[in-house]
Protein backbone atom coordinates (compact mmCIF):
# COMPACT_ATOMS: atom_id res chain seq x y z
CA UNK A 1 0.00 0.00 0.00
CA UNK A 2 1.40 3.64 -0.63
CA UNK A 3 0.54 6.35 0.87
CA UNK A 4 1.68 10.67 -0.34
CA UNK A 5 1.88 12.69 2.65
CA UNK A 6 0.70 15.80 2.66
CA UNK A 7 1.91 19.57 3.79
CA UNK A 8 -0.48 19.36 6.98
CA UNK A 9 0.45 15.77 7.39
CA UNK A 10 -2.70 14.32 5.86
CA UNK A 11 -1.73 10.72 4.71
CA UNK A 12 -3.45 10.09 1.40
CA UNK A 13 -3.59 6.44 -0.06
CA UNK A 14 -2.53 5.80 -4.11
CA UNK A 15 -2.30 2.66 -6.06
CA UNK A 16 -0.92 2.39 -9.47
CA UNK A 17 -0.45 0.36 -12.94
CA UNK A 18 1.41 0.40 -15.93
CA UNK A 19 3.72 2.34 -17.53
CA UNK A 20 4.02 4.89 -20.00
CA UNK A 21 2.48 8.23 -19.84
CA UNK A 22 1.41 8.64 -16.32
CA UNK A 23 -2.56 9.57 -16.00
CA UNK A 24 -3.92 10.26 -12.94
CA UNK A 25 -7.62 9.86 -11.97
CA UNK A 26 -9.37 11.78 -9.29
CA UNK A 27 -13.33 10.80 -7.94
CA UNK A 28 -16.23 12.22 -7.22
CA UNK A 29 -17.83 12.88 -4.17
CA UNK A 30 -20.06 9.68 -4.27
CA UNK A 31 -17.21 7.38 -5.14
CA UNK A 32 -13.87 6.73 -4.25
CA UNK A 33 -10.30 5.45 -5.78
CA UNK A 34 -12.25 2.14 -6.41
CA UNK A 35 -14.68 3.93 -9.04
CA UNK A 36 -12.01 4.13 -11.56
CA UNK A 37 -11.26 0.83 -11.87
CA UNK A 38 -12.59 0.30 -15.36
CA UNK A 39 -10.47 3.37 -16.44
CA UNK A 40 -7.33 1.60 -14.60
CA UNK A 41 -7.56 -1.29 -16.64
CA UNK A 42 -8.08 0.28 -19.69
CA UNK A 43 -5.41 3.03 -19.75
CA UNK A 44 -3.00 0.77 -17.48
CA UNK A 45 -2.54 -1.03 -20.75
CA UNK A 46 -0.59 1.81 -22.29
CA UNK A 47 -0.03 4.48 -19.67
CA UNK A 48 1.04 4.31 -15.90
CA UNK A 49 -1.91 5.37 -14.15
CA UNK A 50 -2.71 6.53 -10.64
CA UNK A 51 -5.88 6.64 -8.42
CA UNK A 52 -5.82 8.00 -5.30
CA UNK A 53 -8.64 8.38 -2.34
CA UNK A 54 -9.53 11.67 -1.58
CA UNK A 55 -8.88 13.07 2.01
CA UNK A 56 -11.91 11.58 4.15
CA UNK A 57 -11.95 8.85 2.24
CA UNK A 58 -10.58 5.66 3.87
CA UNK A 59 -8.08 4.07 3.63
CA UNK A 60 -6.60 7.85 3.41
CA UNK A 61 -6.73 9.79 6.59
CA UNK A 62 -10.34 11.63 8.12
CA UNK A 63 -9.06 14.56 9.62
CA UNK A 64 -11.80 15.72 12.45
CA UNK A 65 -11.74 19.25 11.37
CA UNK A 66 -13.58 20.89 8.74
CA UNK A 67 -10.71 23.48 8.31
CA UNK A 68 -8.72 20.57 6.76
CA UNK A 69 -10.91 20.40 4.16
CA UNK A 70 -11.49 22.85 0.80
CA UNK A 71 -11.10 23.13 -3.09
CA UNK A 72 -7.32 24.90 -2.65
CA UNK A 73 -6.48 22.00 -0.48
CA UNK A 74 -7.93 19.52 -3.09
CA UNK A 75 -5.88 20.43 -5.67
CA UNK A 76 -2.72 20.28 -3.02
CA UNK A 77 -3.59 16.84 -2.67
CA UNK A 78 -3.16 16.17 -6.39
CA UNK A 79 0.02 17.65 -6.19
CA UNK A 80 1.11 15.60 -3.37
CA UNK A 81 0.31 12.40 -4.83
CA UNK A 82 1.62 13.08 -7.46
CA UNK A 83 5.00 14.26 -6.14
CA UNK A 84 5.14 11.29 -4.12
CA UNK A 85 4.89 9.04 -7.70
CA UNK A 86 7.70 10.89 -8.92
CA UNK A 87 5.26 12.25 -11.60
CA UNK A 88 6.10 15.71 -12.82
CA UNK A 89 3.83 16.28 -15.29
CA UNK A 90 0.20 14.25 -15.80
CA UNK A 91 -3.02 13.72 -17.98
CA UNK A 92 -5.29 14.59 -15.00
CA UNK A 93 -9.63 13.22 -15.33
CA UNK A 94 -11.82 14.09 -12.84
CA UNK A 95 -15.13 13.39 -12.09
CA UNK A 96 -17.71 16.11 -10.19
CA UNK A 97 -15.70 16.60 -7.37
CA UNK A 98 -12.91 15.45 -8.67
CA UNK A 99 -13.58 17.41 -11.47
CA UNK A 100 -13.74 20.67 -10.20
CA UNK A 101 -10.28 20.02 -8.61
CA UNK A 102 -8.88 18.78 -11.82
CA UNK A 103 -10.10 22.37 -13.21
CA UNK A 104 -8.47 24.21 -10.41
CA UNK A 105 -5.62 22.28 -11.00
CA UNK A 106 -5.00 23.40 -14.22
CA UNK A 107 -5.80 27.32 -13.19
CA UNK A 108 -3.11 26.86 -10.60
CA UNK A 109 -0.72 24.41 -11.62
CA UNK A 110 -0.66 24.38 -15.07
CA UNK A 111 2.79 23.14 -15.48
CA UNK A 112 1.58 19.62 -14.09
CA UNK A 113 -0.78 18.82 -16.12
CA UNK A 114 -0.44 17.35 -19.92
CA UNK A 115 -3.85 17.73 -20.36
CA UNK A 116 -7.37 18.32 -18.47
CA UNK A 117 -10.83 16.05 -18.16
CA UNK A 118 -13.46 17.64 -16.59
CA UNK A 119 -16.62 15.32 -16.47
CA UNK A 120 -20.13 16.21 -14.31
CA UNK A 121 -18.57 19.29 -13.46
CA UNK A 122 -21.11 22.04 -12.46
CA UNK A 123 -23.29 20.77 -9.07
CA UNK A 124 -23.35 24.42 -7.25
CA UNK A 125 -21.91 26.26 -10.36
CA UNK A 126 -25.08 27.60 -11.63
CA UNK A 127 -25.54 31.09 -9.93
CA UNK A 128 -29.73 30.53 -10.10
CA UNK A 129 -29.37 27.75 -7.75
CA UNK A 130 -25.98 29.10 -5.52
CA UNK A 131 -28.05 28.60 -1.95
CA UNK A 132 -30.28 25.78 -2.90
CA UNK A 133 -27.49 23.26 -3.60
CA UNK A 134 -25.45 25.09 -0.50
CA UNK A 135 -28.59 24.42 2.02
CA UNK A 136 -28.77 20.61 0.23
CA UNK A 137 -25.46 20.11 0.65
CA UNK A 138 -25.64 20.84 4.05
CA UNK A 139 -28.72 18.27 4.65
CA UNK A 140 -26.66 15.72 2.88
CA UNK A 141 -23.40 16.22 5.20
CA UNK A 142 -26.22 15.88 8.44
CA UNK A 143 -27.64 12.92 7.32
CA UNK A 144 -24.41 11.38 6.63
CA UNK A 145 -23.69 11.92 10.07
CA UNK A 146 -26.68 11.10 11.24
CA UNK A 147 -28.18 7.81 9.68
CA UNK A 148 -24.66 6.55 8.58
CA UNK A 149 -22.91 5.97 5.51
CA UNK A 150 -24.37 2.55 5.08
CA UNK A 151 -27.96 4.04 5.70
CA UNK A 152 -27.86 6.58 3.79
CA UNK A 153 -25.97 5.26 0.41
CA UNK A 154 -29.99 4.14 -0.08
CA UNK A 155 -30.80 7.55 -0.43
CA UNK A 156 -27.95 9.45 -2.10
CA UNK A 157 -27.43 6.49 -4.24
CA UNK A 158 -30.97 7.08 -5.86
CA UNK A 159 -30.75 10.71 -6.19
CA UNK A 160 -32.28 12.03 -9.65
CA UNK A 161 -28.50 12.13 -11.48
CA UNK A 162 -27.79 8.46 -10.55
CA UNK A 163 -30.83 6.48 -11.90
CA UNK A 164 -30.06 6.50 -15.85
CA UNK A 165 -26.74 4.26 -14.15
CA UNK A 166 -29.44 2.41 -12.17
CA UNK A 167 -31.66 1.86 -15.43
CA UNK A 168 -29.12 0.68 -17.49
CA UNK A 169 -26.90 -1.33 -15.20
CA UNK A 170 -28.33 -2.42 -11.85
CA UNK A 171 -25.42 -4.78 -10.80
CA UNK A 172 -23.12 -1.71 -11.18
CA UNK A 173 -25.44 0.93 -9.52
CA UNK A 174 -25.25 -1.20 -7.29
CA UNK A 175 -21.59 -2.21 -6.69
CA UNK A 176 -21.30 1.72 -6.77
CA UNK A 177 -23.74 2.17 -3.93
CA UNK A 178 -22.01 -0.97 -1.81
CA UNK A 179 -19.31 0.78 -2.25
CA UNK A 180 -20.78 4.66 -0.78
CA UNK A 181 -21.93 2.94 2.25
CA UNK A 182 -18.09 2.15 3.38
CA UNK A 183 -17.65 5.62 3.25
CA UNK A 184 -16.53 7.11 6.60
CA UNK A 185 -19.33 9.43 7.63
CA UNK A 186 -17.68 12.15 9.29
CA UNK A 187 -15.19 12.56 6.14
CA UNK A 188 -18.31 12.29 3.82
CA UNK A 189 -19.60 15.24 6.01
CA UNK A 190 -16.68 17.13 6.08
CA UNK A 191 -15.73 17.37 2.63
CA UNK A 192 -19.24 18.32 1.61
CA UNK A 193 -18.70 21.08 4.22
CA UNK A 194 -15.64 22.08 3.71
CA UNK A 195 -15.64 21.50 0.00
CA UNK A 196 -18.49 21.63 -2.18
CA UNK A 197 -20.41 24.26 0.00
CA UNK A 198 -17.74 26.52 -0.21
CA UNK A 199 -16.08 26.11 -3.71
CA UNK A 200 -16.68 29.30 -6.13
CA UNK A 201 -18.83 29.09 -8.78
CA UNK A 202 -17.43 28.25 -12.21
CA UNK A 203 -19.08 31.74 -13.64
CA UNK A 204 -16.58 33.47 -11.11
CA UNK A 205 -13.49 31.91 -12.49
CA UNK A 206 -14.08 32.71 -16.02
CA UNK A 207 -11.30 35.91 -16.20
CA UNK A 208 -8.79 32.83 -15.69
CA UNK A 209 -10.65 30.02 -17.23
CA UNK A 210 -10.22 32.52 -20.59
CA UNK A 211 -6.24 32.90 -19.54
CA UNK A 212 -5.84 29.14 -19.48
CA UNK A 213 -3.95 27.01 -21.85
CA UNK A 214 -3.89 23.62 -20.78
CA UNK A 215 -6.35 21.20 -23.27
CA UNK A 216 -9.50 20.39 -21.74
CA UNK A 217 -11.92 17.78 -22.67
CA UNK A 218 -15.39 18.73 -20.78
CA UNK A 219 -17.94 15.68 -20.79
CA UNK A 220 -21.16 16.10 -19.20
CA UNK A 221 -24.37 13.36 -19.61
CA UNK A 222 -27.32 14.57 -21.29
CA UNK A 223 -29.92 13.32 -18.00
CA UNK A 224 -27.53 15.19 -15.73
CA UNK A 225 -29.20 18.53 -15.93
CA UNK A 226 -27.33 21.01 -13.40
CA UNK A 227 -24.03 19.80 -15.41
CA UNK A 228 -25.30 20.76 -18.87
CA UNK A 229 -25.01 24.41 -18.48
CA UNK A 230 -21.69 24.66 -16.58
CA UNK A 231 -20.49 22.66 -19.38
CA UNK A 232 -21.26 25.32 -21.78
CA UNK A 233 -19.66 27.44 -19.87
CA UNK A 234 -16.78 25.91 -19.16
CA UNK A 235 -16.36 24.98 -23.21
CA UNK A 236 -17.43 28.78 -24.69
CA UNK A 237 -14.58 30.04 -21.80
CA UNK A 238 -11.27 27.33 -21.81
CA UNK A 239 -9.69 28.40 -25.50
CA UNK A 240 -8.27 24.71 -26.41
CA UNK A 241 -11.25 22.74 -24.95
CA UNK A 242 -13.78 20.57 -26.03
CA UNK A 243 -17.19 19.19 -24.95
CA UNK A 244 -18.54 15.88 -25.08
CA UNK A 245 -22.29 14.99 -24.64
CA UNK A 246 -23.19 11.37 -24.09
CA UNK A 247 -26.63 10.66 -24.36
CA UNK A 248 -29.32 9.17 -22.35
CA UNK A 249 -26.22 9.15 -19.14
CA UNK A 250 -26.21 11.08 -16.07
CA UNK A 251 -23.69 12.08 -13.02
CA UNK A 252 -21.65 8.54 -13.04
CA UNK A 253 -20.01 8.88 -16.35
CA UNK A 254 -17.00 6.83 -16.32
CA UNK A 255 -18.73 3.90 -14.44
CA UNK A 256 -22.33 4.11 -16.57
CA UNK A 257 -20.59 4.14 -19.98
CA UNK A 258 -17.22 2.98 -19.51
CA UNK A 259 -16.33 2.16 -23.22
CA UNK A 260 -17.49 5.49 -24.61
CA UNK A 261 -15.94 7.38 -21.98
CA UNK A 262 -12.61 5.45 -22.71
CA UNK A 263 -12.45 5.79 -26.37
CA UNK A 264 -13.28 9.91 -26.03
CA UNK A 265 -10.78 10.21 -23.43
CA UNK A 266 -7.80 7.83 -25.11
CA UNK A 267 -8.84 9.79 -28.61
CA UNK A 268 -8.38 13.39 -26.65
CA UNK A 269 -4.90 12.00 -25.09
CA UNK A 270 -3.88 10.56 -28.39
CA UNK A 271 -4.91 14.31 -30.14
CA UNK A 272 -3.00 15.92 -26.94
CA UNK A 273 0.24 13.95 -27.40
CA UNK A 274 0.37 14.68 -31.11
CA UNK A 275 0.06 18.77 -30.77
CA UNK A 276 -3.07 18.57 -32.86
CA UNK A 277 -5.68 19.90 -29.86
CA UNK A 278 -5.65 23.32 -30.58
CA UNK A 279 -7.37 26.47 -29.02
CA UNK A 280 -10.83 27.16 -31.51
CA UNK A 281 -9.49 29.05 -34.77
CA UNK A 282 -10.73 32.57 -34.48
CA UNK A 283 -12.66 32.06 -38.15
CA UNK A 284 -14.85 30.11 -35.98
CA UNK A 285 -16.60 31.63 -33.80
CA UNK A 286 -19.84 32.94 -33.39
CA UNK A 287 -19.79 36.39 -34.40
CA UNK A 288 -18.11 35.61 -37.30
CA UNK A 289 -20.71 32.30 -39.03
CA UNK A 290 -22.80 34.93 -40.65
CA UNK A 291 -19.78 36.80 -42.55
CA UNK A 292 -20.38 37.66 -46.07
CA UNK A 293 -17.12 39.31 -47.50
């Protein structure tokens, strides 16, 4: 087992494959470094790849305090894992949470990353619903705390973004919700406190979303509503960025459609590596499809 310690002495727990060009996967709230297994497999074939488990997530450490937990620190944590692989420089995927730290990764550290994906990014980012998801987010970190993990994986587990995965694939919806009620409650509560209630909102980062260079593949699912939007957003704002769309899929993206999601994200590596994903040409955009002359 190995374990990246942290500057506040957080101990955070990795596990690796292959060898090549090192990738390095980060989860979402509702999962954990077991979610990317499919994408280990995969890109362990041809790249070394790392998963890690987020801070609050066992086996990594639960620190008791909700001060040990935000976005800044988040992306720290990528950092630290990877500086204890020896990787310099990475193709970083994220997913929700994990995707929002990938993003701030690459608007603060954008000499360690080869390349950005940002999947089911945008829970909280939409400025119409700001306090709604903040006063939900705050129910969900009580009732961790209160029924459980195991409890209450039956309810978060069948929240609205989750049941396309349930629809489609029942034995996995349900390995993924097995796997949510091992979480450690008081680290489930304290990273929705300390983290999701209290990242910004996409819409405030654009001044250095527009300033950033690294290539970003955005991929949102087409039933995961509050992720459309931000999605937009995120591809109309990041110059060399795309967005992918994958339809009748909602929040679990990687575990829901794992062959689609590999193929877009081994294509986008494979464009990366050979120079050829490029900020939009200016002859594209909007204001100038109507030109006559």
């Amino acid at each position: 087992m190995a374990y990246a310690t942290t500057r506040d002495g957080v101990n955070l727990y990795y596990e690796e494959t292959g060898s090549g060009t090192p990738v390095v996967f980060v989860h979402e709230f509702g999962g954990d470094h077991r979610s990317w297994e499919p994408q280990m497999r995969a890109f362990g074939r041809r790249h070394r790849c790392v998963t890690f488990a987020a801070r609050g997530y066992p086996p990594s450490d639960v620190p008791e305090q909700v001060e040990k937990y935000s976005q800044a620190i988040a992306v720290e944590d990528i950092v630290a894992v990877m500086d204890a692989a020896g990787i310099d420089r990475a193709h970083v995927v994220g997913l929700s949470m994990g995707g929002f730290a990938t993003l701030h990764l690459g608007l603060t550290h954008p000499d360690r990353a080869l390349s950005l994906v940002v999947a089911g990014a945008g829970y909280g980012a939409e400025k119409d619903f700001e306090e709604y998801f903040r006063s939900v987010s705050e129910e969900v970190a009580s009732q961790f705390l209160k029924q459980g993990a195991e409890a209450f994986s039956h309810v978060y587990g069948f929240a609205a973004s989750r049941i396309p995965f349930l629809v489609k694939d029942a034995r996995g919806h349900d390995e993924f919700r097995r796997m949510l009620g091992e979480h450690s409650a008081q680290g489930a509560a304290n990273t929705m406190r300390g983290v999701q209630m209290r990242r910004p909102s996409l819409y405030d980062l654009e001044d250095g979303l527009r300033q950033m260079q690294v290539p970003t593949l955005i991929v949102s699912g087409d039933e995961d509503d509050h992720c459309l939007q931000p999605g937009l957003f995120l591809k109309r704002t990041i110059p060399a960025s795309g967005l992918l769309v994958l339809p009748k899929t909602g929040h679990t993206l990687n575990l829901e459609e794992p062959e689609t999601f590999n193929r877009a994200v081994a294509e986008f590596h494979a464009l990366v590596e050979a120079g050829r994903w490029l900020p939009r040409d200016p002859r594209s955009r909007p204001d100038e499809i109507m030109k006559t002359s």
